[in-house]
PDB file of N, CA and C in Angstrom:
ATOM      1  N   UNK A   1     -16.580  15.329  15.327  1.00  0.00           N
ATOM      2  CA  UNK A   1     -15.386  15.148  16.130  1.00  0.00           C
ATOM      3  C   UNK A   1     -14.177  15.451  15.248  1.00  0.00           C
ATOM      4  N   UNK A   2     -13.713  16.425  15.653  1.00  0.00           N
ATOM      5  CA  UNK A   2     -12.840  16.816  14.990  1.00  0.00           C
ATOM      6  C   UNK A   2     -10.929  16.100  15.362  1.00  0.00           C
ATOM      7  N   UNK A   3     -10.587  15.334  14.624  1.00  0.00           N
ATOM      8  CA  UNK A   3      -9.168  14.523  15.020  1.00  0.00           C
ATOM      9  C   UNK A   3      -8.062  14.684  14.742  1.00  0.00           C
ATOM     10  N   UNK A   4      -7.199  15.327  15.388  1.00  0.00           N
ATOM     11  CA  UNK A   4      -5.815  15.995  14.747  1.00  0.00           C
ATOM     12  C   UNK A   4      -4.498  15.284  15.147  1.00  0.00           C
ATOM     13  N   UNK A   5      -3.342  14.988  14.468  1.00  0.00           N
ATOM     14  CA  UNK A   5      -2.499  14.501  14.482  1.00  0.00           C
ATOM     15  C   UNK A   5      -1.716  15.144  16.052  1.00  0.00           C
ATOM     16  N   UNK A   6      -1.184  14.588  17.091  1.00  0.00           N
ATOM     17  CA  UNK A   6      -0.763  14.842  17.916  1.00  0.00           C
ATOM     18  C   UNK A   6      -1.882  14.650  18.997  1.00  0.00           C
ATOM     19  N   UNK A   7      -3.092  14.094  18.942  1.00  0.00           N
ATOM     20  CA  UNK A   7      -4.223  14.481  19.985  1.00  0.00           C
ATOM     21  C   UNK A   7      -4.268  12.850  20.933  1.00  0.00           C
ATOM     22  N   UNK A   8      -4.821  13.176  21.794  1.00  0.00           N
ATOM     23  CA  UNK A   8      -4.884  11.867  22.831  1.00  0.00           C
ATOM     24  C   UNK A   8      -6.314  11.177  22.302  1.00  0.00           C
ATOM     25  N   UNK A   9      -6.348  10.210  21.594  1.00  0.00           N
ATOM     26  CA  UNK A   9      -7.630   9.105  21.487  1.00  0.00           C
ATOM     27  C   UNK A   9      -8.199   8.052  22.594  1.00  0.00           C
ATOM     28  N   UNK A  10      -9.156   8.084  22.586  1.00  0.00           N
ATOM     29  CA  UNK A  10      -9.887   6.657  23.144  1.00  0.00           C
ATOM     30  C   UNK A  10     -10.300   5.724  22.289  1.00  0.00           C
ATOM     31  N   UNK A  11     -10.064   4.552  22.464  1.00  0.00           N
ATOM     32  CA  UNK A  11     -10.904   3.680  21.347  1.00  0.00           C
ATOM     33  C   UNK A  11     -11.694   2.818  22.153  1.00  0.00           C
ATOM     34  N   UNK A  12     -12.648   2.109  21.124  1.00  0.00           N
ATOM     35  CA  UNK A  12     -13.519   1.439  21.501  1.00  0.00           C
ATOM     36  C   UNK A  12     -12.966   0.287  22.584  1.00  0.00           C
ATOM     37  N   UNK A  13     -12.245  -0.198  22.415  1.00  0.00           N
ATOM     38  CA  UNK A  13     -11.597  -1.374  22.854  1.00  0.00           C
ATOM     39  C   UNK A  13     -10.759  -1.119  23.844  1.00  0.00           C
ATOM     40  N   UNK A  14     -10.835  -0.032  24.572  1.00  0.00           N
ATOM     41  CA  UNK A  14     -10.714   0.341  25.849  1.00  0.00           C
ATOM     42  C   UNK A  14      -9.284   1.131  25.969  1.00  0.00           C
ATOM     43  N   UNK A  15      -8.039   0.941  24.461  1.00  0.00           N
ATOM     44  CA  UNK A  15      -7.205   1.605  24.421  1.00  0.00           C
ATOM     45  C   UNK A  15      -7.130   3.106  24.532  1.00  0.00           C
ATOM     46  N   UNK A  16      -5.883   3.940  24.798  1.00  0.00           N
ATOM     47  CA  UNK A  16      -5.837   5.323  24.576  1.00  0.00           C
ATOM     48  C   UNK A  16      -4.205   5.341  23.402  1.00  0.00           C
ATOM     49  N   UNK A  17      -4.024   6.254  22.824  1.00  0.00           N
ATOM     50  CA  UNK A  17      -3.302   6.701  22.623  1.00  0.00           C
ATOM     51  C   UNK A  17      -3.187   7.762  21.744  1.00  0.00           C
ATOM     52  N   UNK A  18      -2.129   8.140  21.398  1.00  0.00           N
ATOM     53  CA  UNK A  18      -1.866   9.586  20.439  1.00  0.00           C
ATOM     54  C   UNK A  18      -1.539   9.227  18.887  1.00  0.00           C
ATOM     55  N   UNK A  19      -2.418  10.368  18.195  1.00  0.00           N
ATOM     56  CA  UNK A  19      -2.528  10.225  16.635  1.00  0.00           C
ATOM     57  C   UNK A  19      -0.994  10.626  16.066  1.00  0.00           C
ATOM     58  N   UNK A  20      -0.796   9.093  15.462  1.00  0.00           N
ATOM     59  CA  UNK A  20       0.611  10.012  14.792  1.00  0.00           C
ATOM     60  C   UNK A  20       0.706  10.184  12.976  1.00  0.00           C
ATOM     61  N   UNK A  21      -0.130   9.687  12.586  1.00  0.00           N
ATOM     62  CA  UNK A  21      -0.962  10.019  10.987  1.00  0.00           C
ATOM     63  C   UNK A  21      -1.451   9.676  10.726  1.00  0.00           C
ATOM     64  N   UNK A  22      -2.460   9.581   9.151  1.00  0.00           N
ATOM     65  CA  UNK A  22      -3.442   9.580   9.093  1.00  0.00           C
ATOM     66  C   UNK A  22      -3.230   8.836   7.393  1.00  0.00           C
ATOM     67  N   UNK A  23      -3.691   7.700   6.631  1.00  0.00           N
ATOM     68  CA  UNK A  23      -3.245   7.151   5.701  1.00  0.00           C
ATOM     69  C   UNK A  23      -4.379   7.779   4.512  1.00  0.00           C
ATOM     70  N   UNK A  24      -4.088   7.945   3.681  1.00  0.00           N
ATOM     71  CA  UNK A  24      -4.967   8.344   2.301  1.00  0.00           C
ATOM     72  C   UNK A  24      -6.504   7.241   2.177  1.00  0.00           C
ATOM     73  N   UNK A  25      -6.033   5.723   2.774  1.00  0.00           N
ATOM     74  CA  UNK A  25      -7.695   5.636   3.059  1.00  0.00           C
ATOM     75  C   UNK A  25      -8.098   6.024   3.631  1.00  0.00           C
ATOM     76  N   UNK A  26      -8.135   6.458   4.908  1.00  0.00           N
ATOM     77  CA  UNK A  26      -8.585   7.226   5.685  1.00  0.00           C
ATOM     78  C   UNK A  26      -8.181   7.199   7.512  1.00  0.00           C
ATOM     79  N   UNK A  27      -7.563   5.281   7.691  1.00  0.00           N
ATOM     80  CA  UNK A  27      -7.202   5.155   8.334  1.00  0.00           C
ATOM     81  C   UNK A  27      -6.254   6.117   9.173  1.00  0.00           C
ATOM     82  N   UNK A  28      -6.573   5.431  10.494  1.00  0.00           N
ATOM     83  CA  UNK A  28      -6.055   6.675  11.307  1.00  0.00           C
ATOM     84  C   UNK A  28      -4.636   5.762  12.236  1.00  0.00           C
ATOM     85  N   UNK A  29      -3.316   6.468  12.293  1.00  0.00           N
ATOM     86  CA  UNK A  29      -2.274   5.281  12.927  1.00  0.00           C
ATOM     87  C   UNK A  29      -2.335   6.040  14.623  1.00  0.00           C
ATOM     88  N   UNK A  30      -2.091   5.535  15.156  1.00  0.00           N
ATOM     89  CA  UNK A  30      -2.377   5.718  16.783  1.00  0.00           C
ATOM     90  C   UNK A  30      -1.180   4.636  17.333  1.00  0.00           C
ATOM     91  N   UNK A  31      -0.283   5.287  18.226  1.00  0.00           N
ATOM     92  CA  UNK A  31       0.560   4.814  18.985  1.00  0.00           C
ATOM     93  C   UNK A  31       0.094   4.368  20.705  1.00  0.00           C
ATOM     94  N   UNK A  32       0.017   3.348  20.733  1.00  0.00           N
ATOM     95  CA  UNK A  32      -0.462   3.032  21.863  1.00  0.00           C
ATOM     96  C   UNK A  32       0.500   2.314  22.867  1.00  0.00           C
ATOM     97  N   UNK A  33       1.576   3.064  23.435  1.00  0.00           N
ATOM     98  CA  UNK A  33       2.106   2.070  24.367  1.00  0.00           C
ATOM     99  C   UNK A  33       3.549   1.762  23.146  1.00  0.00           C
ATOM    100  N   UNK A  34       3.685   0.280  23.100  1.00  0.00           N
ATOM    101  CA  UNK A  34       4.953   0.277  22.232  1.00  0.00           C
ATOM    102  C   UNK A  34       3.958  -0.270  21.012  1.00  0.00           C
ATOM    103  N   UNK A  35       2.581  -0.143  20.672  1.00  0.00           N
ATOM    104  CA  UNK A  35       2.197  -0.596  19.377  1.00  0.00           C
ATOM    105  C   UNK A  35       1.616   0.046  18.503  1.00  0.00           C
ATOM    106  N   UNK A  36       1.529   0.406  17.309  1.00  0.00           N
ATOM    107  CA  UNK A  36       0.696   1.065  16.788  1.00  0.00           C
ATOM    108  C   UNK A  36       0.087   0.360  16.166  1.00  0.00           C
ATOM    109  N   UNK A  37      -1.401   1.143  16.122  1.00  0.00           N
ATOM    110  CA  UNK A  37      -2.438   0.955  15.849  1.00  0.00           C
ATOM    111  C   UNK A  37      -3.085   1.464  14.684  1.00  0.00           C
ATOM    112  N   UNK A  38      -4.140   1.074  13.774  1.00  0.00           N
ATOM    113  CA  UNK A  38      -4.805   1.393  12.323  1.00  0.00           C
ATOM    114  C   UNK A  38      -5.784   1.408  12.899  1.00  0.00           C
ATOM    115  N   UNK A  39      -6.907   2.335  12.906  1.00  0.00           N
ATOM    116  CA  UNK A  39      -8.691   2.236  12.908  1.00  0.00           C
ATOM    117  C   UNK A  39      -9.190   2.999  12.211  1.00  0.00           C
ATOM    118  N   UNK A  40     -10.573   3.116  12.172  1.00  0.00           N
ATOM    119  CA  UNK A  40     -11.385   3.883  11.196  1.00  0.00           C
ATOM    120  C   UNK A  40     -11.701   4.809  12.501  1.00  0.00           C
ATOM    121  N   UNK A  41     -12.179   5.938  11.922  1.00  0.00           N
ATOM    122  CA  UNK A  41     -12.850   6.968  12.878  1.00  0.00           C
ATOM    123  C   UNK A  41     -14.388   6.655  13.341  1.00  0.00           C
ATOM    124  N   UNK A  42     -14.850   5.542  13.121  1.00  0.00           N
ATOM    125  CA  UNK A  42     -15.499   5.145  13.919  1.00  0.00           C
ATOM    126  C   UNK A  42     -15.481   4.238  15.346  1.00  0.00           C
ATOM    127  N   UNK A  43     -13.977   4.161  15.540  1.00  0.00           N
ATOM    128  CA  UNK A  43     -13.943   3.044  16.334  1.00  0.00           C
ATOM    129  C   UNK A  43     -13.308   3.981  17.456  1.00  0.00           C
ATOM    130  N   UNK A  44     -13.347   5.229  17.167  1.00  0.00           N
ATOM    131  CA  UNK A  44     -12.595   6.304  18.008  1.00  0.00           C
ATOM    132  C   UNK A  44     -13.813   7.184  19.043  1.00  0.00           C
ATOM    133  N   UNK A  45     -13.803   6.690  20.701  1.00  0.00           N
ATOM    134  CA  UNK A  45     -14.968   6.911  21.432  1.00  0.00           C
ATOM    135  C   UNK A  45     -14.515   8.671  21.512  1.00  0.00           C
ATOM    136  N   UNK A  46     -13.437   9.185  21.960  1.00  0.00           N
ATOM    137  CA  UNK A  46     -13.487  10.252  22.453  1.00  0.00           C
ATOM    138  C   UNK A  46     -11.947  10.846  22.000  1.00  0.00           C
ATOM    139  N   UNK A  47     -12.038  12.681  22.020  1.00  0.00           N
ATOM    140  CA  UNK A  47     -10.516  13.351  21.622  1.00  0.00           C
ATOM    141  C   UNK A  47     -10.521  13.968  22.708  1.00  0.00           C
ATOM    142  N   UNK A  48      -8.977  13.961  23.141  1.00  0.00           N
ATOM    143  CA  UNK A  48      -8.808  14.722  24.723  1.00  0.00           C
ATOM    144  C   UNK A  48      -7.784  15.640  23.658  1.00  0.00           C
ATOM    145  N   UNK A  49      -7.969  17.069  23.945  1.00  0.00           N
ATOM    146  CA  UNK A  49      -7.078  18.173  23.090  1.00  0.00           C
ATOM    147  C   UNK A  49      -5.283  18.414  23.837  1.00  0.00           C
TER     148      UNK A  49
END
């Protein structure tokens, strides 16, 4: 699964939102609504392009 900054996410936990970077651990930040969000790319069900 390929995950690019600007892309629409699903997460496990039933959220969606859009990638807005990506941290040197590896964490991924995701804006969801008015919150952002930290996950690992495992917790990421699906990429809408």
């Amino acid at each position: 699964m390929d995950i690019k900054i600007g892309a629409t996410v699903k997460l496990e936990n039933g959220n969606t939102g859009k990638v807005i970077g990506q941290l040197d651990s590896g964490e991924y930040m995701i804006k969801s609504g008015k919150e952002i969000l930290y996950c690992q790319k495992k917790d990421i069900v699906s990429v809408e392009k």
